[in-house]
C-alpha atoms as a PDB file:
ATOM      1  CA  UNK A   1      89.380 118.428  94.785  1.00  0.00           C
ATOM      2  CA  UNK A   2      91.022 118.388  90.969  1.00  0.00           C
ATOM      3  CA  UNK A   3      94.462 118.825  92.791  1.00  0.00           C
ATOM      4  CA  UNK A   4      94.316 115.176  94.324  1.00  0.00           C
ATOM      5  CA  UNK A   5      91.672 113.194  91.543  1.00  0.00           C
ATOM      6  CA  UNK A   6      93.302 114.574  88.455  1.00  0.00           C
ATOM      7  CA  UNK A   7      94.587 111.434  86.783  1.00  0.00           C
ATOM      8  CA  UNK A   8      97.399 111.895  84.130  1.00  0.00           C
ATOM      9  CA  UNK A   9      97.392 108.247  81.522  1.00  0.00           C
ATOM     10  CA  UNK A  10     100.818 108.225  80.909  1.00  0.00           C
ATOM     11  CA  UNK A  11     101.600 107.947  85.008  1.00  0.00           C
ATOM     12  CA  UNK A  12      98.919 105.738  85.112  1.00  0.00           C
ATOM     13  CA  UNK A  13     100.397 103.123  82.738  1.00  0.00           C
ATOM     14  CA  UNK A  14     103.403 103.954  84.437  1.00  0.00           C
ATOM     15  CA  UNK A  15     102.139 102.527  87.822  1.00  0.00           C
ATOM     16  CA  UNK A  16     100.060  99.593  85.960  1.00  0.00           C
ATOM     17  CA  UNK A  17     103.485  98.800  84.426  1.00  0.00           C
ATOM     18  CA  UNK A  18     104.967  98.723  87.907  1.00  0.00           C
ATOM     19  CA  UNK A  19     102.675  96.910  89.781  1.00  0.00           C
ATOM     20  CA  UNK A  20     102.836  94.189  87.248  1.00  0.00           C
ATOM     21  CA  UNK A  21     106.089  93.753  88.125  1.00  0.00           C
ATOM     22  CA  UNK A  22     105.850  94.475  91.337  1.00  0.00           C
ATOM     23  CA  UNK A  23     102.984  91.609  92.148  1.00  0.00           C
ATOM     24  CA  UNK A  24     105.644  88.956  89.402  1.00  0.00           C
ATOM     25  CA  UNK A  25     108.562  89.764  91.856  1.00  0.00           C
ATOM     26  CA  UNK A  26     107.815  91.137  95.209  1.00  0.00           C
ATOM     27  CA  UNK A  27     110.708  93.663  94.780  1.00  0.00           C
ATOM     28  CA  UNK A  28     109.255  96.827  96.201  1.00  0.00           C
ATOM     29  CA  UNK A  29     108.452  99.598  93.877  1.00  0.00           C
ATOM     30  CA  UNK A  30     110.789 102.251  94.799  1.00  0.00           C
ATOM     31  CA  UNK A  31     113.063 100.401  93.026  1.00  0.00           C
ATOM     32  CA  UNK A  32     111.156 100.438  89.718  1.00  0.00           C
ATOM     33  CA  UNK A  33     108.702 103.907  89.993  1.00  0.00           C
ATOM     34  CA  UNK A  34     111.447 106.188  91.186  1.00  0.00           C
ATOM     35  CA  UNK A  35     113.894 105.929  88.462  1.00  0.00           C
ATOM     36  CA  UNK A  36     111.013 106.053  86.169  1.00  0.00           C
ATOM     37  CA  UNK A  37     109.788 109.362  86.945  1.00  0.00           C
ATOM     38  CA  UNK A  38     113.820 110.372  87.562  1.00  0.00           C
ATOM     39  CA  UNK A  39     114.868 109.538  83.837  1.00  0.00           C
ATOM     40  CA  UNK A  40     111.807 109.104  82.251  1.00  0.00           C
ATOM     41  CA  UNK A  41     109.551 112.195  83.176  1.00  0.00           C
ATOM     42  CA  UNK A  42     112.221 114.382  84.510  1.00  0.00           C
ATOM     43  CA  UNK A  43     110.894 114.820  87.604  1.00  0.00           C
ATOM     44  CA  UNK A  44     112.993 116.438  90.446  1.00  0.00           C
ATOM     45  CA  UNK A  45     114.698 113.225  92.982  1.00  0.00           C
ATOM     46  CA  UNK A  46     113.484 114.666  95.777  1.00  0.00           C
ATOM     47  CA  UNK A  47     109.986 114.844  94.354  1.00  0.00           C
ATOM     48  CA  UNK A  48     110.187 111.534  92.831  1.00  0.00           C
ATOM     49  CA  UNK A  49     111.582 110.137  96.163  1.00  0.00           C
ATOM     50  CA  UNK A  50     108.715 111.596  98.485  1.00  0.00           C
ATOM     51  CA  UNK A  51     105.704 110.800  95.862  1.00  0.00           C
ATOM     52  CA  UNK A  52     106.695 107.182  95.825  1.00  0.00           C
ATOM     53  CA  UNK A  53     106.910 106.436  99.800  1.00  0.00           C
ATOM     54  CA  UNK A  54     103.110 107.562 100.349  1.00  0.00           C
ATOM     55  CA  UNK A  55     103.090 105.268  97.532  1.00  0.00           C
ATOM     56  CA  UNK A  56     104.629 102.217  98.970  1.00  0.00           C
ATOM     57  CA  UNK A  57     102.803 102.844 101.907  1.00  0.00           C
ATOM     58  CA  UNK A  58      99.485 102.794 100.337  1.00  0.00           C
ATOM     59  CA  UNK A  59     100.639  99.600  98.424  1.00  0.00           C
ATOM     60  CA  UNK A  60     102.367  98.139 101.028  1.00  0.00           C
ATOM     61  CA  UNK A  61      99.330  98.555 103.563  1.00  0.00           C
ATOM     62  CA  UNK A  62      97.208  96.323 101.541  1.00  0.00           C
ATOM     63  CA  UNK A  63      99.432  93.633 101.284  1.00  0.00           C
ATOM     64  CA  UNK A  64     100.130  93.692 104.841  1.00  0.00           C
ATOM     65  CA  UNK A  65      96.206  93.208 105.142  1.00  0.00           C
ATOM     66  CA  UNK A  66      96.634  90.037 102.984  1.00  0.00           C
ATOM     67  CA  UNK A  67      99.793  88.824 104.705  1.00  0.00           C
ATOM     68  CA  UNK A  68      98.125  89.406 108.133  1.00  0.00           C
ATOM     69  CA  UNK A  69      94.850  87.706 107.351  1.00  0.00           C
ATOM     70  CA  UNK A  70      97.267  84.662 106.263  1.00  0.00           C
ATOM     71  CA  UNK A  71      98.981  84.767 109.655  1.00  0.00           C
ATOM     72  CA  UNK A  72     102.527  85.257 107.664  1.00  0.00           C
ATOM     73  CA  UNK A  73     103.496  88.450 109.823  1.00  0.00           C
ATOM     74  CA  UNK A  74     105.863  87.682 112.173  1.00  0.00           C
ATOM     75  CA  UNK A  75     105.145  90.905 114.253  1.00  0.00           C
ATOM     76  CA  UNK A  76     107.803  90.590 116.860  1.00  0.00           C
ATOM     77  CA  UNK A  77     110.365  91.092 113.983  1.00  0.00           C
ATOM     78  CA  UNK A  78     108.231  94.221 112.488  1.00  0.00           C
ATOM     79  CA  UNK A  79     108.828  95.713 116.240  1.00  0.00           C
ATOM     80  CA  UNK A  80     111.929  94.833 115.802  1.00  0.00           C
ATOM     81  CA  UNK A  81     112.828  96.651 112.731  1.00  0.00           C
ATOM     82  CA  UNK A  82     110.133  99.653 113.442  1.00  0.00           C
ATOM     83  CA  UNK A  83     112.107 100.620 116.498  1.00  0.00           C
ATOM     84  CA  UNK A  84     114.995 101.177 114.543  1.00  0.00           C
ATOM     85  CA  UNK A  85     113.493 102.531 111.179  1.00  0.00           C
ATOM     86  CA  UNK A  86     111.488 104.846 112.458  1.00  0.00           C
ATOM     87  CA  UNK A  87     113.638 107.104 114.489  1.00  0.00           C
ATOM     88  CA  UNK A  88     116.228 106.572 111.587  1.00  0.00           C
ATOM     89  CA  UNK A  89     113.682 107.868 109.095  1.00  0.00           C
ATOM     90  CA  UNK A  90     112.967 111.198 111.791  1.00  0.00           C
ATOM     91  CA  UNK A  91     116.780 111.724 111.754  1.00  0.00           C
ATOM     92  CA  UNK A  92     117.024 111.668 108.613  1.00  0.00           C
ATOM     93  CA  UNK A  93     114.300 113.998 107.687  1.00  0.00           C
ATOM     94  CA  UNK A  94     115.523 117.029 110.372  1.00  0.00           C
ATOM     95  CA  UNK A  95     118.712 116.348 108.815  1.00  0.00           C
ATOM     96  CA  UNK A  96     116.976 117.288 105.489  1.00  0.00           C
ATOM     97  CA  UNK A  97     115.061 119.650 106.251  1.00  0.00           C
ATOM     98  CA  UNK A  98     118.295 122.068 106.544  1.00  0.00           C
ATOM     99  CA  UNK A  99     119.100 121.955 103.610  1.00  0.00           C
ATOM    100  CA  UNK A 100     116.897 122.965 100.319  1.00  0.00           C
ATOM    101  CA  UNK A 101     115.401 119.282  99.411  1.00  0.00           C
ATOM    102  CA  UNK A 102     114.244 120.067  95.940  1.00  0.00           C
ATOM    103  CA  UNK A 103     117.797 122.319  94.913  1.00  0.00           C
ATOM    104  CA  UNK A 104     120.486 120.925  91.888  1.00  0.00           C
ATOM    105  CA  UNK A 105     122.266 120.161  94.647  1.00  0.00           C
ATOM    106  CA  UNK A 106     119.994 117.984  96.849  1.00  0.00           C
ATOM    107  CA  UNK A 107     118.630 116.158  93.441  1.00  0.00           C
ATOM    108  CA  UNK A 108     122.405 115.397  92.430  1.00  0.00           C
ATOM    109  CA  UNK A 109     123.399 113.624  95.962  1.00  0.00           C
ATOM    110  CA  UNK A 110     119.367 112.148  95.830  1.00  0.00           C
ATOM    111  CA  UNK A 111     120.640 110.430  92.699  1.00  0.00           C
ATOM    112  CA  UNK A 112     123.643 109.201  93.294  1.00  0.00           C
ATOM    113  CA  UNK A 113     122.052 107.288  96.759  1.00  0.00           C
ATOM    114  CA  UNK A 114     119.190 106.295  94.401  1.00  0.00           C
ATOM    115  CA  UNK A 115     121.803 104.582  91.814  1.00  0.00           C
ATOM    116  CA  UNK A 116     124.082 103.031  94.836  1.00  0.00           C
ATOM    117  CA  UNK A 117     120.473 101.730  96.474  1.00  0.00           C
ATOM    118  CA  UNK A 118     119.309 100.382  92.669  1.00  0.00           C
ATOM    119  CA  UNK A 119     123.020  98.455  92.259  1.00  0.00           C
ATOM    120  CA  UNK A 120     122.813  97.161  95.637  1.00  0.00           C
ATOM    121  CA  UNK A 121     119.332  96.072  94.984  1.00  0.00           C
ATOM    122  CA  UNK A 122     120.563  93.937  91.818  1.00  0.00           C
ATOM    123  CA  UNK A 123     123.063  92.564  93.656  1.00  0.00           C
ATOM    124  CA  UNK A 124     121.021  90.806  96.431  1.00  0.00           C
ATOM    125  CA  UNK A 125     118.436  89.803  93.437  1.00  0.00           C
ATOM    126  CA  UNK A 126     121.483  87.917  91.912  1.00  0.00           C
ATOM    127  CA  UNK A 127     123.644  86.690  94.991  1.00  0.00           C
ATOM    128  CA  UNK A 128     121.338  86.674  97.605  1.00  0.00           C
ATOM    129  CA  UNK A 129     121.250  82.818  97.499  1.00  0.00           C
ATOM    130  CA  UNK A 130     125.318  82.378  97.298  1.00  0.00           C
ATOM    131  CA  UNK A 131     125.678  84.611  99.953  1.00  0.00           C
ATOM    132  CA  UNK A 132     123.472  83.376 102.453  1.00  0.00           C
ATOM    133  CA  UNK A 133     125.733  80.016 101.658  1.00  0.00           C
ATOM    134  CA  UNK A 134     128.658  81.291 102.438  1.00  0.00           C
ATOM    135  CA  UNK A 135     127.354  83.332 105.683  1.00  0.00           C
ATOM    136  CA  UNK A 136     125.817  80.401 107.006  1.00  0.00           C
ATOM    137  CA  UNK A 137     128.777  79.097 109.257  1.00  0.00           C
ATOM    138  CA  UNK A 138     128.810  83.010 110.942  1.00  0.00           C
ATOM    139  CA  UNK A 139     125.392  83.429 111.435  1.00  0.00           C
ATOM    140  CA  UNK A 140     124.396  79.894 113.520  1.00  0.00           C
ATOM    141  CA  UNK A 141     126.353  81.116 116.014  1.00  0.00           C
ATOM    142  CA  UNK A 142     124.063  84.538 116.195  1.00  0.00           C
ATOM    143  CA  UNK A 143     121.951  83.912 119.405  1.00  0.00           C
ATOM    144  CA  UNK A 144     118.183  85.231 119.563  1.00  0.00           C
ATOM    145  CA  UNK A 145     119.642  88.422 121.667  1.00  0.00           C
ATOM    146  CA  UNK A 146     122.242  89.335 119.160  1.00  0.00           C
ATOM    147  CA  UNK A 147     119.891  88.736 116.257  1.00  0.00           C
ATOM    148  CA  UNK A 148     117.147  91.101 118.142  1.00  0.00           C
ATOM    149  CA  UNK A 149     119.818  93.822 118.523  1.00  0.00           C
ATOM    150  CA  UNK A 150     120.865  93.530 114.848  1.00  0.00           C
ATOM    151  CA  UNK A 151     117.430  93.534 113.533  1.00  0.00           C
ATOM    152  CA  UNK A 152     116.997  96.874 115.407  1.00  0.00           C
ATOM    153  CA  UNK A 153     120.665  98.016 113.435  1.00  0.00           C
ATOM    154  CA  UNK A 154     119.119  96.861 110.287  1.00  0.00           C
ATOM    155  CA  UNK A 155     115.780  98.956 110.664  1.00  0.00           C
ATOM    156  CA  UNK A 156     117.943 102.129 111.587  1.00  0.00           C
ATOM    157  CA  UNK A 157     119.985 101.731 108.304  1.00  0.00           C
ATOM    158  CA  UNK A 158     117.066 101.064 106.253  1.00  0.00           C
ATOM    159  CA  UNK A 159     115.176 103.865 107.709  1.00  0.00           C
ATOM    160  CA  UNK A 160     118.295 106.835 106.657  1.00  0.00           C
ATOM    161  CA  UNK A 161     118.568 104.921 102.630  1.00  0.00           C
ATOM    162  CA  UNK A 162     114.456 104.681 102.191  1.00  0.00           C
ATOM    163  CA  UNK A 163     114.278 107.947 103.423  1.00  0.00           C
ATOM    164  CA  UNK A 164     116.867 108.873 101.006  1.00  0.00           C
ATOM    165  CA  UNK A 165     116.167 107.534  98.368  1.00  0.00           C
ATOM    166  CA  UNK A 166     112.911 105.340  98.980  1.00  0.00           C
ATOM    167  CA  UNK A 167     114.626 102.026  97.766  1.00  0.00           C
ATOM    168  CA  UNK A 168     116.330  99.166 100.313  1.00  0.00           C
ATOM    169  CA  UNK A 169     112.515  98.185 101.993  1.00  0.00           C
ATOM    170  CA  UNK A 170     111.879  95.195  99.732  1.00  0.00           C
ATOM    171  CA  UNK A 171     114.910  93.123  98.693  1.00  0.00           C
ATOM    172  CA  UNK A 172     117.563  94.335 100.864  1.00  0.00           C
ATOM    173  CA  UNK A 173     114.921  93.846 103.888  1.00  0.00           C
ATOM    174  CA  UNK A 174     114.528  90.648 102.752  1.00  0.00           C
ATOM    175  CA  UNK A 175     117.804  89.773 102.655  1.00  0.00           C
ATOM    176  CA  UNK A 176     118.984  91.099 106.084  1.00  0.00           C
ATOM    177  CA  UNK A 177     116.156  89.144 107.823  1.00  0.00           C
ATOM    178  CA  UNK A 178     117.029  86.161 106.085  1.00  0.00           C
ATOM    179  CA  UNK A 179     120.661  86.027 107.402  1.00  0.00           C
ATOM    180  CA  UNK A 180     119.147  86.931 110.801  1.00  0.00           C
ATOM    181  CA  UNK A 181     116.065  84.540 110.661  1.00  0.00           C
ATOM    182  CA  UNK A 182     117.432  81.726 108.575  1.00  0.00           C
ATOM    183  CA  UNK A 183     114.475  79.467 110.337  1.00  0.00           C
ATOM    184  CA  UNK A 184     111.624  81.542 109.777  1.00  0.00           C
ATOM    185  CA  UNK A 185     109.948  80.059 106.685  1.00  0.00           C
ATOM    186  CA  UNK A 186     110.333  82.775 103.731  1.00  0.00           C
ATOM    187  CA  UNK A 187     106.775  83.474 103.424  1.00  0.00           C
ATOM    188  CA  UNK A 188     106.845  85.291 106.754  1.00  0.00           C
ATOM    189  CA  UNK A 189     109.867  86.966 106.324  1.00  0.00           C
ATOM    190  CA  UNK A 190     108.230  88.401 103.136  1.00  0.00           C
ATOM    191  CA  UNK A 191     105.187  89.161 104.904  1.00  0.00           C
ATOM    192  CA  UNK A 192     107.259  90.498 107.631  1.00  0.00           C
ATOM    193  CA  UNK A 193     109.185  93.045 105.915  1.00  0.00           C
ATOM    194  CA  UNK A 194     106.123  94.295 103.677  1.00  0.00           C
ATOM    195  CA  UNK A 195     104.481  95.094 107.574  1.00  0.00           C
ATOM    196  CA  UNK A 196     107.257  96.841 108.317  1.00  0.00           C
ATOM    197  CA  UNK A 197     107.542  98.919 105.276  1.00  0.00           C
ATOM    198  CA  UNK A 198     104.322 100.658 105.811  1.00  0.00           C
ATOM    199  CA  UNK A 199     105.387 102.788 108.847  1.00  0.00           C
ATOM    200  CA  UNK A 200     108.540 103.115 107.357  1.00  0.00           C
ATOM    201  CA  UNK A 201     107.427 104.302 104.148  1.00  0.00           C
ATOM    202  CA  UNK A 202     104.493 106.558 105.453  1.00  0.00           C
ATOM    203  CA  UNK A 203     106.484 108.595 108.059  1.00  0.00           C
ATOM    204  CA  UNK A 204     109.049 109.258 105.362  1.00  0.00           C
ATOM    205  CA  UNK A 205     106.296 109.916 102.923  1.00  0.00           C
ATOM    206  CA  UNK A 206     104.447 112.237 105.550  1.00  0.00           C
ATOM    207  CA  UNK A 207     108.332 113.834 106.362  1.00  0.00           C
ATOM    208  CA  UNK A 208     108.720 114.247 102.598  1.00  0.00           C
ATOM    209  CA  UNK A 209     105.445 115.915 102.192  1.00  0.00           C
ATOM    210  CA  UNK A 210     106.477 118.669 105.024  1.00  0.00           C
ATOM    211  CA  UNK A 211     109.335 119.233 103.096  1.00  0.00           C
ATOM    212  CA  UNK A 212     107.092 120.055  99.882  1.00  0.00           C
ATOM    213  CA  UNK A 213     108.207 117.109  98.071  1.00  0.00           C
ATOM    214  CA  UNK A 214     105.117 115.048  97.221  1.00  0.00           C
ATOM    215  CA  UNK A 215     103.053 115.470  94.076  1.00  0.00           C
ATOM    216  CA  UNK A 216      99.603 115.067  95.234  1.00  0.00           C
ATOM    217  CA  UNK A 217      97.849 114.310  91.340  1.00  0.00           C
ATOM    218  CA  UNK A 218     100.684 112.236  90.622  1.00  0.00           C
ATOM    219  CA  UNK A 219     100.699 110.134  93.264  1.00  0.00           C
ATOM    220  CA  UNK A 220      96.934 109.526  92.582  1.00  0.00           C
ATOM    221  CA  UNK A 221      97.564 108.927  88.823  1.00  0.00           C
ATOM    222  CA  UNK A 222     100.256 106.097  89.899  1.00  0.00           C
ATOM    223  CA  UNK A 223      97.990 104.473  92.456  1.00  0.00           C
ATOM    224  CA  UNK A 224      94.906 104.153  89.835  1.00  0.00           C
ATOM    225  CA  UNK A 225      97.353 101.752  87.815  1.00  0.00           C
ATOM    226  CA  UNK A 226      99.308 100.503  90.074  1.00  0.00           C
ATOM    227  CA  UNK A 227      96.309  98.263  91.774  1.00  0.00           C
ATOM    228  CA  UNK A 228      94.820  96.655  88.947  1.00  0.00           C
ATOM    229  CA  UNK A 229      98.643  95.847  88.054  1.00  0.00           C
ATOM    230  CA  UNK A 230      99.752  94.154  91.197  1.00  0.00           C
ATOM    231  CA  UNK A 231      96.397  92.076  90.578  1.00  0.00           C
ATOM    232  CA  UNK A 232      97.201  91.217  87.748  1.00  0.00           C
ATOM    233  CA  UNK A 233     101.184  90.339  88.151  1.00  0.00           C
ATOM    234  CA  UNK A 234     100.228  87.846  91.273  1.00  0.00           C
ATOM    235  CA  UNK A 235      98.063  85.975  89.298  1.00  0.00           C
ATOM    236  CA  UNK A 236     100.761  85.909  86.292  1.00  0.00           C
ATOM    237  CA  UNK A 237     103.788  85.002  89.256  1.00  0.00           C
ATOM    238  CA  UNK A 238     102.187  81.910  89.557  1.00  0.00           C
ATOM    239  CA  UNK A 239     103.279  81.635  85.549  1.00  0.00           C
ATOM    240  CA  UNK A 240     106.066  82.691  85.163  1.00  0.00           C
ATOM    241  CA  UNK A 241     109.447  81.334  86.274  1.00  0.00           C
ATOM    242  CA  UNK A 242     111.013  83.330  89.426  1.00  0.00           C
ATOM    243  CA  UNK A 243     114.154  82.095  87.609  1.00  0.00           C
ATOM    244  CA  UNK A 244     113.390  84.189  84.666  1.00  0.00           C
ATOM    245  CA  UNK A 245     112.240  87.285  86.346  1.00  0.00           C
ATOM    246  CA  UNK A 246     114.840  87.972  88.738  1.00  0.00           C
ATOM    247  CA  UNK A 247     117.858  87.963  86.545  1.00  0.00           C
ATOM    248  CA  UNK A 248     116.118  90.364  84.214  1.00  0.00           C
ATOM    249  CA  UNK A 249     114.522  92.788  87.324  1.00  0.00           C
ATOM    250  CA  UNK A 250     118.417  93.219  88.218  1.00  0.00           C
ATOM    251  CA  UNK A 251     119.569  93.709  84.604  1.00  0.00           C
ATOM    252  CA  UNK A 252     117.543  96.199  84.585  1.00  0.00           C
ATOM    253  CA  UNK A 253     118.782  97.612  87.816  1.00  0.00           C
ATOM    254  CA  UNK A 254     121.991  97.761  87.389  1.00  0.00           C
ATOM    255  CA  UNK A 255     121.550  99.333  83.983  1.00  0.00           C
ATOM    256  CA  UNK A 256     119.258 102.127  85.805  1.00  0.00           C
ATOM    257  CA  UNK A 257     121.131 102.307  88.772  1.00  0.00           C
ATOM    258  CA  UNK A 258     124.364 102.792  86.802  1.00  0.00           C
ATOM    259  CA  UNK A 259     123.209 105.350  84.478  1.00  0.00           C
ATOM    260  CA  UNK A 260     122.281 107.407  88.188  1.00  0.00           C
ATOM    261  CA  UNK A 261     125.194 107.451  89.491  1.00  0.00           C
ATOM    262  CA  UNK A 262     127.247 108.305  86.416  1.00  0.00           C
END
């Protein structure tokens, strides 16, 4: 019983620190917790990588519960993505699974995808806007059948980097299904992509646990702060400028992300 309730303070404030900025930004955690217990706590990438998807999937579940009650789900597109994601994400794991997952080796290449996934993240943070601009012309001609078939692409490439390296769900989600949905109002493509990032996240995380790469009191020290801090960061979004956040979030990722892959 210890072995899942043990509760360690430091991860704790860890995942209350998270969540904070998690609920200000609605930038997934991967992109904040795994780094964190990569640099910070020294913990192996491929341990760090399969705690945090049962994490985002535990997260993630409740805020699809919100999003659903709200009728923001648009759960054609979560099909959508889930039928490519999902075998993606089994792929990915077999391919894994050959090889020694928690090895110098493995942890080297997990870091390197880790601090290409953080720098792409920071990019879309800080261009997303400018590049949806200049993509516009290309993607009104995208019928509904070509955008169906390239939301199913988009699920299968998401599924082999969150697998990887459990960051991509949250802003470069977003960002694909914006080019692809440019009518859908941005609340449901929000809600959307948080739907789909629960079976994403939790067949990785259950893949990753096969593998032996999921720290059981960890994950349960995280999740103690992490609620209370997403609580607390959506009421504070509503109080602090999206304009402010952003620009920092992505400093900070590119800083992180950087200091991964060099």
């Amino acid at each position: 019983m210890n072995l899942f309730f043990s509760v360690d303070p430091l991860f704790m404030l860890s995942g209350f620190f998270v969540g904070l900025l998690v609920g200000q930004t609605g930038v997934g955690g991967g992109s904040l917790m795994t780094p964190i217990l990569v640099l910070l706590f020294g913990i192996h990438p491929a341990t760090a990588v399969g705690t945090d998807l049962l994490y985002a999937s535990a997260t993630k579940s409740v805020g699809t519960l919100v999003h659903g009650l709200n009728h923001t789900v648009d759960w054609r597109i979560v099909r959508r993505l889930a039928s490519g994601s999902v075998p993606a994400t089994v792929v990915t794991l077999v391919a894994i699974s050959h090889y020694n997952p928690t090895g110098p080796m493995s942890g080297r290449i997990i870091s390197l995808v880790l601090g290409v996934m953080l720098l792409l993240t920071a990019v879309s943070l800080i261009f997303r806007r400018p590049f949806l601009r200049l993509m516009e012309p290309v993607l009104d001609r995208v019928t509904p059948g070509q955008a169906a078939r390239l939301t199913v692409l988009t699920g299968v490439a998401l599924g082999v980097f969150v697998t990887l390296s459990s960051v991509g769900a949250g802003a470069l989600g977003v960002t694909g299904l914006l080019m692809l949905y440019p009518r859908v109002p941005m609340k449901v493509i929000v809600g959307s992509d948080i739907a789909h990032a629960v079976p994403l996240t939790l067949v990785a995380g259950i893949g990753h646990w096969w593998l032996g790469s999921v720290d059981w009191p960890l994950l349960t020290s995280l999740l103690s702060g992490s609620i209370p801090g997403i609580i607390l960061g959506s009421y504070l979004s509503a109080h602090i400028p999206d304009a402010v956040l952003r620009p920092m979030l992505a400093a900070v990722l590119c800083i992180v992300g950087g200091r991964l892959v060099l």
